[in-house]
Structure formats: C-alpha cells, structure tokens
Protein backbone atom coordinates (compact mmCIF):
# COMPACT_ATOMS: atom_id res chain seq x y z
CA UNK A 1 32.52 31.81 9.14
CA UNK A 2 30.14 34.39 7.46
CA UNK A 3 32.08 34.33 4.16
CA UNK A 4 31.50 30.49 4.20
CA UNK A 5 28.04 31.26 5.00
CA UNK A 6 27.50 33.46 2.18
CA UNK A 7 29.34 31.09 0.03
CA UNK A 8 27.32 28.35 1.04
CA UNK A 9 23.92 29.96 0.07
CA UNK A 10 25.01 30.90 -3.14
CA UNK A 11 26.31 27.84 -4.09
CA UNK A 12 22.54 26.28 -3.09
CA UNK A 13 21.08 29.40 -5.15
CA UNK A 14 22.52 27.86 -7.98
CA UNK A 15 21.91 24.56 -7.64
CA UNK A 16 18.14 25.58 -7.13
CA UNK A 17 17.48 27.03 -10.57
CA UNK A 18 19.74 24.74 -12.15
CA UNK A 19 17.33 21.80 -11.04
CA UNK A 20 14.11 23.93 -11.72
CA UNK A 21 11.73 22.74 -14.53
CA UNK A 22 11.75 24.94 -17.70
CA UNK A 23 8.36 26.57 -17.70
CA UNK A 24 5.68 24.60 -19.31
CA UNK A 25 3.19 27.31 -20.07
CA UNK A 26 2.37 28.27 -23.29
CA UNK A 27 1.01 26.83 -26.55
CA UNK A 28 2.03 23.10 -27.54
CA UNK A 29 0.99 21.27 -30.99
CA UNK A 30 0.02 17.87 -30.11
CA UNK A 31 1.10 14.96 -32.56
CA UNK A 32 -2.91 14.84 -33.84
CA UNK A 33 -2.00 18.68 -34.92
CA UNK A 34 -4.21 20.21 -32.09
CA UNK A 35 -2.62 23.03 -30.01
CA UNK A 36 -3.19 22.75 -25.95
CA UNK A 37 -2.54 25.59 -23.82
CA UNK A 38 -0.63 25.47 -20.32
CA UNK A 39 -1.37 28.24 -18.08
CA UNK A 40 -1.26 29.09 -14.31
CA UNK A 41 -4.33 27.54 -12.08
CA UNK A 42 -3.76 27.86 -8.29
CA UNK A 43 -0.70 26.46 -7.30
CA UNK A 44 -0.47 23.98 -10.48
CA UNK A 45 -1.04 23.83 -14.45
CA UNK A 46 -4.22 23.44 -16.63
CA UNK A 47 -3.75 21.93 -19.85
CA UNK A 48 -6.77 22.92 -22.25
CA UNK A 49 -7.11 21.74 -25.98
CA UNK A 50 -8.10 25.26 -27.86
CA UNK A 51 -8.17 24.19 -31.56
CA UNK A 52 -8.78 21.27 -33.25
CA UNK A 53 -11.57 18.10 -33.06
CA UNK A 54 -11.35 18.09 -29.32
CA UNK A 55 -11.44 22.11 -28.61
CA UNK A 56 -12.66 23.16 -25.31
CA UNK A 57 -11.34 19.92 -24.04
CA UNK A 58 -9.19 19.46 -20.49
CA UNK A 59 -5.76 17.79 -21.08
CA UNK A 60 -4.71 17.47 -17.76
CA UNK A 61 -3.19 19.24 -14.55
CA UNK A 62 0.35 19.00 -13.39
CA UNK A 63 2.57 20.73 -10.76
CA UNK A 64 6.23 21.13 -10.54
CA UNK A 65 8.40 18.62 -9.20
CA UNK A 66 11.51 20.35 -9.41
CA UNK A 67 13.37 19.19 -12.72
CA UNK A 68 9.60 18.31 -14.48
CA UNK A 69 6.09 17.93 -13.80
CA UNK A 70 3.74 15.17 -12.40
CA UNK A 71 0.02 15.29 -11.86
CA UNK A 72 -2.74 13.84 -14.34
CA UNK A 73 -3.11 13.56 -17.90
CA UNK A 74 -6.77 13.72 -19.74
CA UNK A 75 -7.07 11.90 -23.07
CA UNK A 76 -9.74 14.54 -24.53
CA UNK A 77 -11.04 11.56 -27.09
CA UNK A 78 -12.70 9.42 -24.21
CA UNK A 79 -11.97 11.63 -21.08
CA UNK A 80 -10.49 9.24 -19.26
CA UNK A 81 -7.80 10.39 -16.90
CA UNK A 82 -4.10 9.08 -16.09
CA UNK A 83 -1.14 9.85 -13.79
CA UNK A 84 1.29 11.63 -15.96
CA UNK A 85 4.34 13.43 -15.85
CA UNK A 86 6.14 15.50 -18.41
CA UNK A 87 9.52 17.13 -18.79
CA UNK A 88 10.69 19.89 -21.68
CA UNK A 89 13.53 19.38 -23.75
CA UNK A 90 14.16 22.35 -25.52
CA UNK A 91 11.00 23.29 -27.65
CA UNK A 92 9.67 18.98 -26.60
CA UNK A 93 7.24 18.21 -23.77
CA UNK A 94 7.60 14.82 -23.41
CA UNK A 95 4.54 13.32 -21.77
CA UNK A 96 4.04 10.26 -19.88
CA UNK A 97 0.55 9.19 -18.99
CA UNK A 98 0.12 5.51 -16.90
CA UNK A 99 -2.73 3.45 -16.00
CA UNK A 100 -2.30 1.12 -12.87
CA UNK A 101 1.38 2.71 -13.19
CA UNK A 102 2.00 -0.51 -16.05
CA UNK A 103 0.53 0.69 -18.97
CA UNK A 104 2.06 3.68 -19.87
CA UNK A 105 2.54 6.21 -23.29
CA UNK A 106 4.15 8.87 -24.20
CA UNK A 107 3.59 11.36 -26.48
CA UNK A 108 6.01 14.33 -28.08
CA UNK A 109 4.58 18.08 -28.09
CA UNK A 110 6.38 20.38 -29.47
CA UNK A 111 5.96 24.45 -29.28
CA UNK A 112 3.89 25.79 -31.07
C-alpha cells in the first residue's frame, strides 16, 4: 500500500508540471514592433510596454491558469481594457483579448 502510495504521487507530480504554463515573463516584440515586458506583481503578471510609441504604457495583467494565462488585456493606443488570455508556443504568446466575450482578437508576440 505505501509503494502504491508513493507511486501514486509521483505519477500526479508529473502530471502537474506537465500541465503547467511555460513562464510568460520576459521581453515580447509586439506585431507594431514595440517590446512589452512580463514580470512578477503579487500573485499575477504585469505587462508594461517599455519601447516604442506607447512606452510607459500598461498592457495588461494575467495569472496562471494552469496550461496558460487569463486576466485582462490593455490596448495601450486608447486604454481601454479587455478579458484576455494568452498561451506560449515555443518563442509565441498568443493573445486573446474579448469584449462582451463576442468580439474577440488575437495577436502573435514573439520573444524578443
């Protein structure tokens, strides 16, 4: 019974980081050529646009959901704000933001 016990709680171990995001912080060129920078803020991520037109700009906050990320998206031209989520594919966030959860776009970053 222990042995299937230990067994057990690695096979969950694995399935844990299997399903974990890939980490979203760092540097990401935006398709406008601007480069946004994910970093740690409290229990979530802070998206801030450091160069380009819009520098000094929010871009959003998002939290881990396990195999991606969900929280809001800022559009740094008009500052309006959207639910969002993203999810990396290799050196790609993909990011999804939604109004009314209809209208929805998504944009390609890619590391920069």
């Amino acid at each position: 019974m222990k042995r299937f016990a230990l067994a057990a709680m690695a096979i969950m171990s694995f399935s844990t980081v299997s399903l974990a995001a890939e980490p979203i912080v760092g540097k990401w060129r935006a398709p406008g050529g601007g480069i946004v920078e994910v970093s740690a803020c409290g229990n979530a991520f802070c998206a801030e646009v450091i160069s380009g037109q819009h520098a000094g700009k929010s871009a959003g906050q998002m939290s881990s959901n396990g195999s991606g990320y969900e929280g809001t998206v800022t559009d740094p031209r008009d500052d309006r704000t959207y639910q969002g989520t993203a999810v990396i594919e290799g050196n790609q966030l993909k990011l999804t933001g939604c109004a009314l959860s209809i209208f929805c776009k998504t944009q390609v970053w890619t590391r920069a």
